[in-house]
C-alpha atoms as a PDB file:
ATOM      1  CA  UNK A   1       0.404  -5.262 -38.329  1.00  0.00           C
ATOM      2  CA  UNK A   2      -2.741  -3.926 -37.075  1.00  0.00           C
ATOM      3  CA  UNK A   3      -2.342  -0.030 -35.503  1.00  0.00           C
ATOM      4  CA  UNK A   4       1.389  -0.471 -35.286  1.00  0.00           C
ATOM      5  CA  UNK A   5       2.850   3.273 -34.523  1.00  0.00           C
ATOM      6  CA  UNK A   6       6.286   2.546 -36.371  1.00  0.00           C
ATOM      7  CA  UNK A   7       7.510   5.655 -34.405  1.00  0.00           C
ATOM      8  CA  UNK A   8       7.025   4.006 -30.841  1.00  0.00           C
ATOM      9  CA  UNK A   9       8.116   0.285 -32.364  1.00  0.00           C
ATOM     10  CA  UNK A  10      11.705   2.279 -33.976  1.00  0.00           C
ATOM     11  CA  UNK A  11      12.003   3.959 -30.306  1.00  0.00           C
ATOM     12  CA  UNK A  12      11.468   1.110 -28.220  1.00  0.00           C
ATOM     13  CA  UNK A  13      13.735  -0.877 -30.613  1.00  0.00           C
ATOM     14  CA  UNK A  14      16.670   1.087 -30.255  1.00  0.00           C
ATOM     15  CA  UNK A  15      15.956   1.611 -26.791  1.00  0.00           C
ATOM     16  CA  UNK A  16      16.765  -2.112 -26.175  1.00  0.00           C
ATOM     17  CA  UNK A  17      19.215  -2.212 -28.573  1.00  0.00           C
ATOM     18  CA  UNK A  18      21.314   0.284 -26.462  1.00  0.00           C
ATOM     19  CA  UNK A  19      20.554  -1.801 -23.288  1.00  0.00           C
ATOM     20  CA  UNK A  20      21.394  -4.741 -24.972  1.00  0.00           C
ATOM     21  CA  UNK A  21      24.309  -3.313 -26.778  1.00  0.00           C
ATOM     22  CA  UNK A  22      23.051  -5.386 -29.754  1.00  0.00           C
ATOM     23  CA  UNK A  23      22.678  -3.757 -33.738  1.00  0.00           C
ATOM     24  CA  UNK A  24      18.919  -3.136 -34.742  1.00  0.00           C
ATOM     25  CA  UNK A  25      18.981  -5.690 -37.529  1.00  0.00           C
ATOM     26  CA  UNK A  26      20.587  -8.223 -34.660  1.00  0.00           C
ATOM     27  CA  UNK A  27      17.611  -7.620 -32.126  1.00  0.00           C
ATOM     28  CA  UNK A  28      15.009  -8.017 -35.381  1.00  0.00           C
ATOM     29  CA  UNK A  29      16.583 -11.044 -36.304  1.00  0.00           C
ATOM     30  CA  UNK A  30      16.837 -12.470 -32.554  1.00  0.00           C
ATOM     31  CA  UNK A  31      12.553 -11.995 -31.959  1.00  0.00           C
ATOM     32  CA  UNK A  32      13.142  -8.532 -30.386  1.00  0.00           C
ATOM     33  CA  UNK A  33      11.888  -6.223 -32.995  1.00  0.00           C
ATOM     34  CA  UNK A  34       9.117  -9.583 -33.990  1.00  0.00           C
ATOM     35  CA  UNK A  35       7.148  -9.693 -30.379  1.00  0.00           C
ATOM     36  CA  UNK A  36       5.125  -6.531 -31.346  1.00  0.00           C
ATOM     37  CA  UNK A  37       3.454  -8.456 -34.093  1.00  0.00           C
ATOM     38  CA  UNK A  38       1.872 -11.175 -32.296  1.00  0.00           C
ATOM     39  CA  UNK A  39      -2.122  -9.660 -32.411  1.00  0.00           C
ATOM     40  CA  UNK A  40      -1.654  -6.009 -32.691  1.00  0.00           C
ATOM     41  CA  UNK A  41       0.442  -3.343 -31.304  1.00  0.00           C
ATOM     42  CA  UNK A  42      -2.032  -0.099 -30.162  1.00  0.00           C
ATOM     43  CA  UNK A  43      -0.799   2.583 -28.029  1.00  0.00           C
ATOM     44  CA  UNK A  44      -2.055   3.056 -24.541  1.00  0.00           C
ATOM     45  CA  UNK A  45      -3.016   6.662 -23.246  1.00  0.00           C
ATOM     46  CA  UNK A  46      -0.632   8.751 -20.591  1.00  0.00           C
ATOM     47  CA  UNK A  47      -2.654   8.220 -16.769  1.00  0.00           C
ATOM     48  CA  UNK A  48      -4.044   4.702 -17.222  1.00  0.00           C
ATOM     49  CA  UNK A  49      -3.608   1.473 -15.101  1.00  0.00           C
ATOM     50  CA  UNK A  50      -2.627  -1.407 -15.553  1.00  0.00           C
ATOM     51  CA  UNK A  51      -3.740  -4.027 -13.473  1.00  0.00           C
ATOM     52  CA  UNK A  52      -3.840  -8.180 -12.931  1.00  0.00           C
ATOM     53  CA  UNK A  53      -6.926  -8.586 -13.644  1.00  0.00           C
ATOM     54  CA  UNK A  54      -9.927  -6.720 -15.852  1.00  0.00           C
ATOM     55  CA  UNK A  55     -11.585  -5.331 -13.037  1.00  0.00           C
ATOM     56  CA  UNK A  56     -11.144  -2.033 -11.218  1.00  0.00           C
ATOM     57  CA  UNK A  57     -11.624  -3.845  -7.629  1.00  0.00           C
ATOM     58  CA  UNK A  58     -10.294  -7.205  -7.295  1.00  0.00           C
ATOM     59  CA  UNK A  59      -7.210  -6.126  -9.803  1.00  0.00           C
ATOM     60  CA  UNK A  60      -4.414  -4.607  -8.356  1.00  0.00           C
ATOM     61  CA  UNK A  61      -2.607  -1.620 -10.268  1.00  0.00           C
ATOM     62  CA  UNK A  62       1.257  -2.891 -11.302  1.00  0.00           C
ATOM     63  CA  UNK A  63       1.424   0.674 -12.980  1.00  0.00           C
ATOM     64  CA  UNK A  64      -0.051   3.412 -14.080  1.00  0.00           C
ATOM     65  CA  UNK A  65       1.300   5.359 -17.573  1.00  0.00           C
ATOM     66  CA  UNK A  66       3.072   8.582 -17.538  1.00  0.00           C
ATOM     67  CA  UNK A  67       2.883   9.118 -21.099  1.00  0.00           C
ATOM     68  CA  UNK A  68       1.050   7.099 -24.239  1.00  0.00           C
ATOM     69  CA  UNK A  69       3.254   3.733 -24.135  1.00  0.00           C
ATOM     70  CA  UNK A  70       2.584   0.860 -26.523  1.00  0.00           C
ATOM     71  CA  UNK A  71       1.085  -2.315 -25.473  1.00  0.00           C
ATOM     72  CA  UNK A  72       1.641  -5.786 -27.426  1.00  0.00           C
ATOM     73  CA  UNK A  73      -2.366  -7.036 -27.248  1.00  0.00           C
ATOM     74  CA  UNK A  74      -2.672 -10.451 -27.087  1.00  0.00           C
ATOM     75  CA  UNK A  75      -6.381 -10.847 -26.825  1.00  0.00           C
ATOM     76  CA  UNK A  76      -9.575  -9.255 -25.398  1.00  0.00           C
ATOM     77  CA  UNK A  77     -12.013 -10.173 -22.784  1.00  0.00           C
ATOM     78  CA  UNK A  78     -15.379  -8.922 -21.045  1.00  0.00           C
ATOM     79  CA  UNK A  79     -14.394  -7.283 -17.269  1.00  0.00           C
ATOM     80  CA  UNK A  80     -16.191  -4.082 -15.020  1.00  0.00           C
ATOM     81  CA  UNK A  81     -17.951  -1.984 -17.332  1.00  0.00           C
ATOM     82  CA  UNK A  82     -16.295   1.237 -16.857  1.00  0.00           C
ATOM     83  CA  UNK A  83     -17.757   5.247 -18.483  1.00  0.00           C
ATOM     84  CA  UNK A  84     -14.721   7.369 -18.330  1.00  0.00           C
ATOM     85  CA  UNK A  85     -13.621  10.237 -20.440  1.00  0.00           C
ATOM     86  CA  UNK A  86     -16.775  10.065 -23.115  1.00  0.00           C
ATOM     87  CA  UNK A  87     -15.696   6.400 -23.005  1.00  0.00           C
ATOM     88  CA  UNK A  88     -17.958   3.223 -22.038  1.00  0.00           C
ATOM     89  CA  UNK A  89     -16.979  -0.152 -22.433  1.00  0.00           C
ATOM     90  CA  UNK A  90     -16.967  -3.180 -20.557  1.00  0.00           C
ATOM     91  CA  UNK A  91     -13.531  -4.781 -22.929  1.00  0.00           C
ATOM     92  CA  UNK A  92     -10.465  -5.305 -21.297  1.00  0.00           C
ATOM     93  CA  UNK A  93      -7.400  -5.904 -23.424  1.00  0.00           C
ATOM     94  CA  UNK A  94      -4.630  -8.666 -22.073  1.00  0.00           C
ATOM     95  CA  UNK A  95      -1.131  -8.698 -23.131  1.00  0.00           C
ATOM     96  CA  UNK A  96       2.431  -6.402 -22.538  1.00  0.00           C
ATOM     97  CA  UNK A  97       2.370  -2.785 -21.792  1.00  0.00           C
ATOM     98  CA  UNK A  98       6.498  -1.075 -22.189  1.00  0.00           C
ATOM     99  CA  UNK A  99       7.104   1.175 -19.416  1.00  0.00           C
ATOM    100  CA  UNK A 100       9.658   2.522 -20.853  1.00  0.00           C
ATOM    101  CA  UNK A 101      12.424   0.111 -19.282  1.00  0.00           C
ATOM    102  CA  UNK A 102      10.705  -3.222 -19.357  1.00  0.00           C
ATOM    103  CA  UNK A 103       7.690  -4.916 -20.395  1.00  0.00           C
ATOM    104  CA  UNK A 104       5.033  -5.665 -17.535  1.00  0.00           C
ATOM    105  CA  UNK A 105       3.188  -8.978 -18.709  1.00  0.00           C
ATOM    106  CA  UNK A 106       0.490 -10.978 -18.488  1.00  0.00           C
ATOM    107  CA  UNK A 107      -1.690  -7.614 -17.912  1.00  0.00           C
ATOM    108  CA  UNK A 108      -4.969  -5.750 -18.392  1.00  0.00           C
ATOM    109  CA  UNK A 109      -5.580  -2.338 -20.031  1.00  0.00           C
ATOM    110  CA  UNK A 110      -9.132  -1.042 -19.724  1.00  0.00           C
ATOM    111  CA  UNK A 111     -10.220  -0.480 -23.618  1.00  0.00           C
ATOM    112  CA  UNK A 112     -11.343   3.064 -23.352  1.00  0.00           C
ATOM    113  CA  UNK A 113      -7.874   3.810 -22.487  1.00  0.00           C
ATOM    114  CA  UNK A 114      -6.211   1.648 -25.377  1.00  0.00           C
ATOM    115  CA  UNK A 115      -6.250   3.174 -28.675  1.00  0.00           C
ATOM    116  CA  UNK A 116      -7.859   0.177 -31.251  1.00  0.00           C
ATOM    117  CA  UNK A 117     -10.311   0.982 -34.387  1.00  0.00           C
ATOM    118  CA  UNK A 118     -12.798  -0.558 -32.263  1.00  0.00           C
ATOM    119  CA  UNK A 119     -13.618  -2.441 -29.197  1.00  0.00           C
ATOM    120  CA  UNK A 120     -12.525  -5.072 -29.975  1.00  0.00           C
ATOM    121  CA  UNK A 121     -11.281  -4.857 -33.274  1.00  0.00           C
ATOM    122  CA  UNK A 122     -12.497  -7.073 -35.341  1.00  0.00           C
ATOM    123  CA  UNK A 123     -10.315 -10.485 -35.596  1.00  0.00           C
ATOM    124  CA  UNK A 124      -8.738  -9.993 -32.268  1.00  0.00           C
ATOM    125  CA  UNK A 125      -9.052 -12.964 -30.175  1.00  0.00           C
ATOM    126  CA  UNK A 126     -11.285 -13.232 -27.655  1.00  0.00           C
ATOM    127  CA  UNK A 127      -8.874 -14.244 -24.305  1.00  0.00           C
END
């Protein structure tokens, strides 16, 4: 797995597994501990939004991290160039972000604010 933070992956793991009331190597087995590997798993830095779309106007904000949080990237796409924090990109990054109780999908990250080797990295498919 590309960027994959076992630490996070182990935590949010047993986080559902206590929900769920299910064993770790049940919730592997059952696609649980599995959805993280779809394109990449890269974490996503505390005070950024997520939105519906990739662009800082027309998207609305479904949430905005506390803390770094891990997001399952699906693919990457072009959106609103944005130069924030010594950042400037115009790559968006689609997929799940964890909150911390439940996965918000379908959703776009703003790639100066998602921790990849580069943007994009190289492979990732373009959305």
């Amino acid at each position: 797995m590309l960027g994959v933070r076992k630490g996070a992956l182990a935590g949010v793991l047993v986080a559902v597994c206590a929900v769920t009331g299910i064993g770790v190597g049940q919730a592997s087995a059952a696609g649980v501990g599995e959805r993280a590997a779809v394109k990449g798993t890269y974490s996503v830095d505390a005070n950024s939004n997520v939105r519906t779309t990739p662009h800082v106007r027309k998207g609305t904000v479904v949430y905005t991290t506390t803390k770094s949080r891990p997001m399952d990237v699906e693919c990457w796409t072009r959106g609103d160039d944005v130069n924030s924090g010594g950042h400037h990109t115009n790559v968006w990054y689609s997929g799940s972000v964890w909150t911390g109780s439940r996965y918000l999908d379908d959703v776009y990250v703003w790639g100066g604010n998602v921790n990849t080797p580069h943007d994009p990295p190289k492979g990732m498919p373009h959305c």
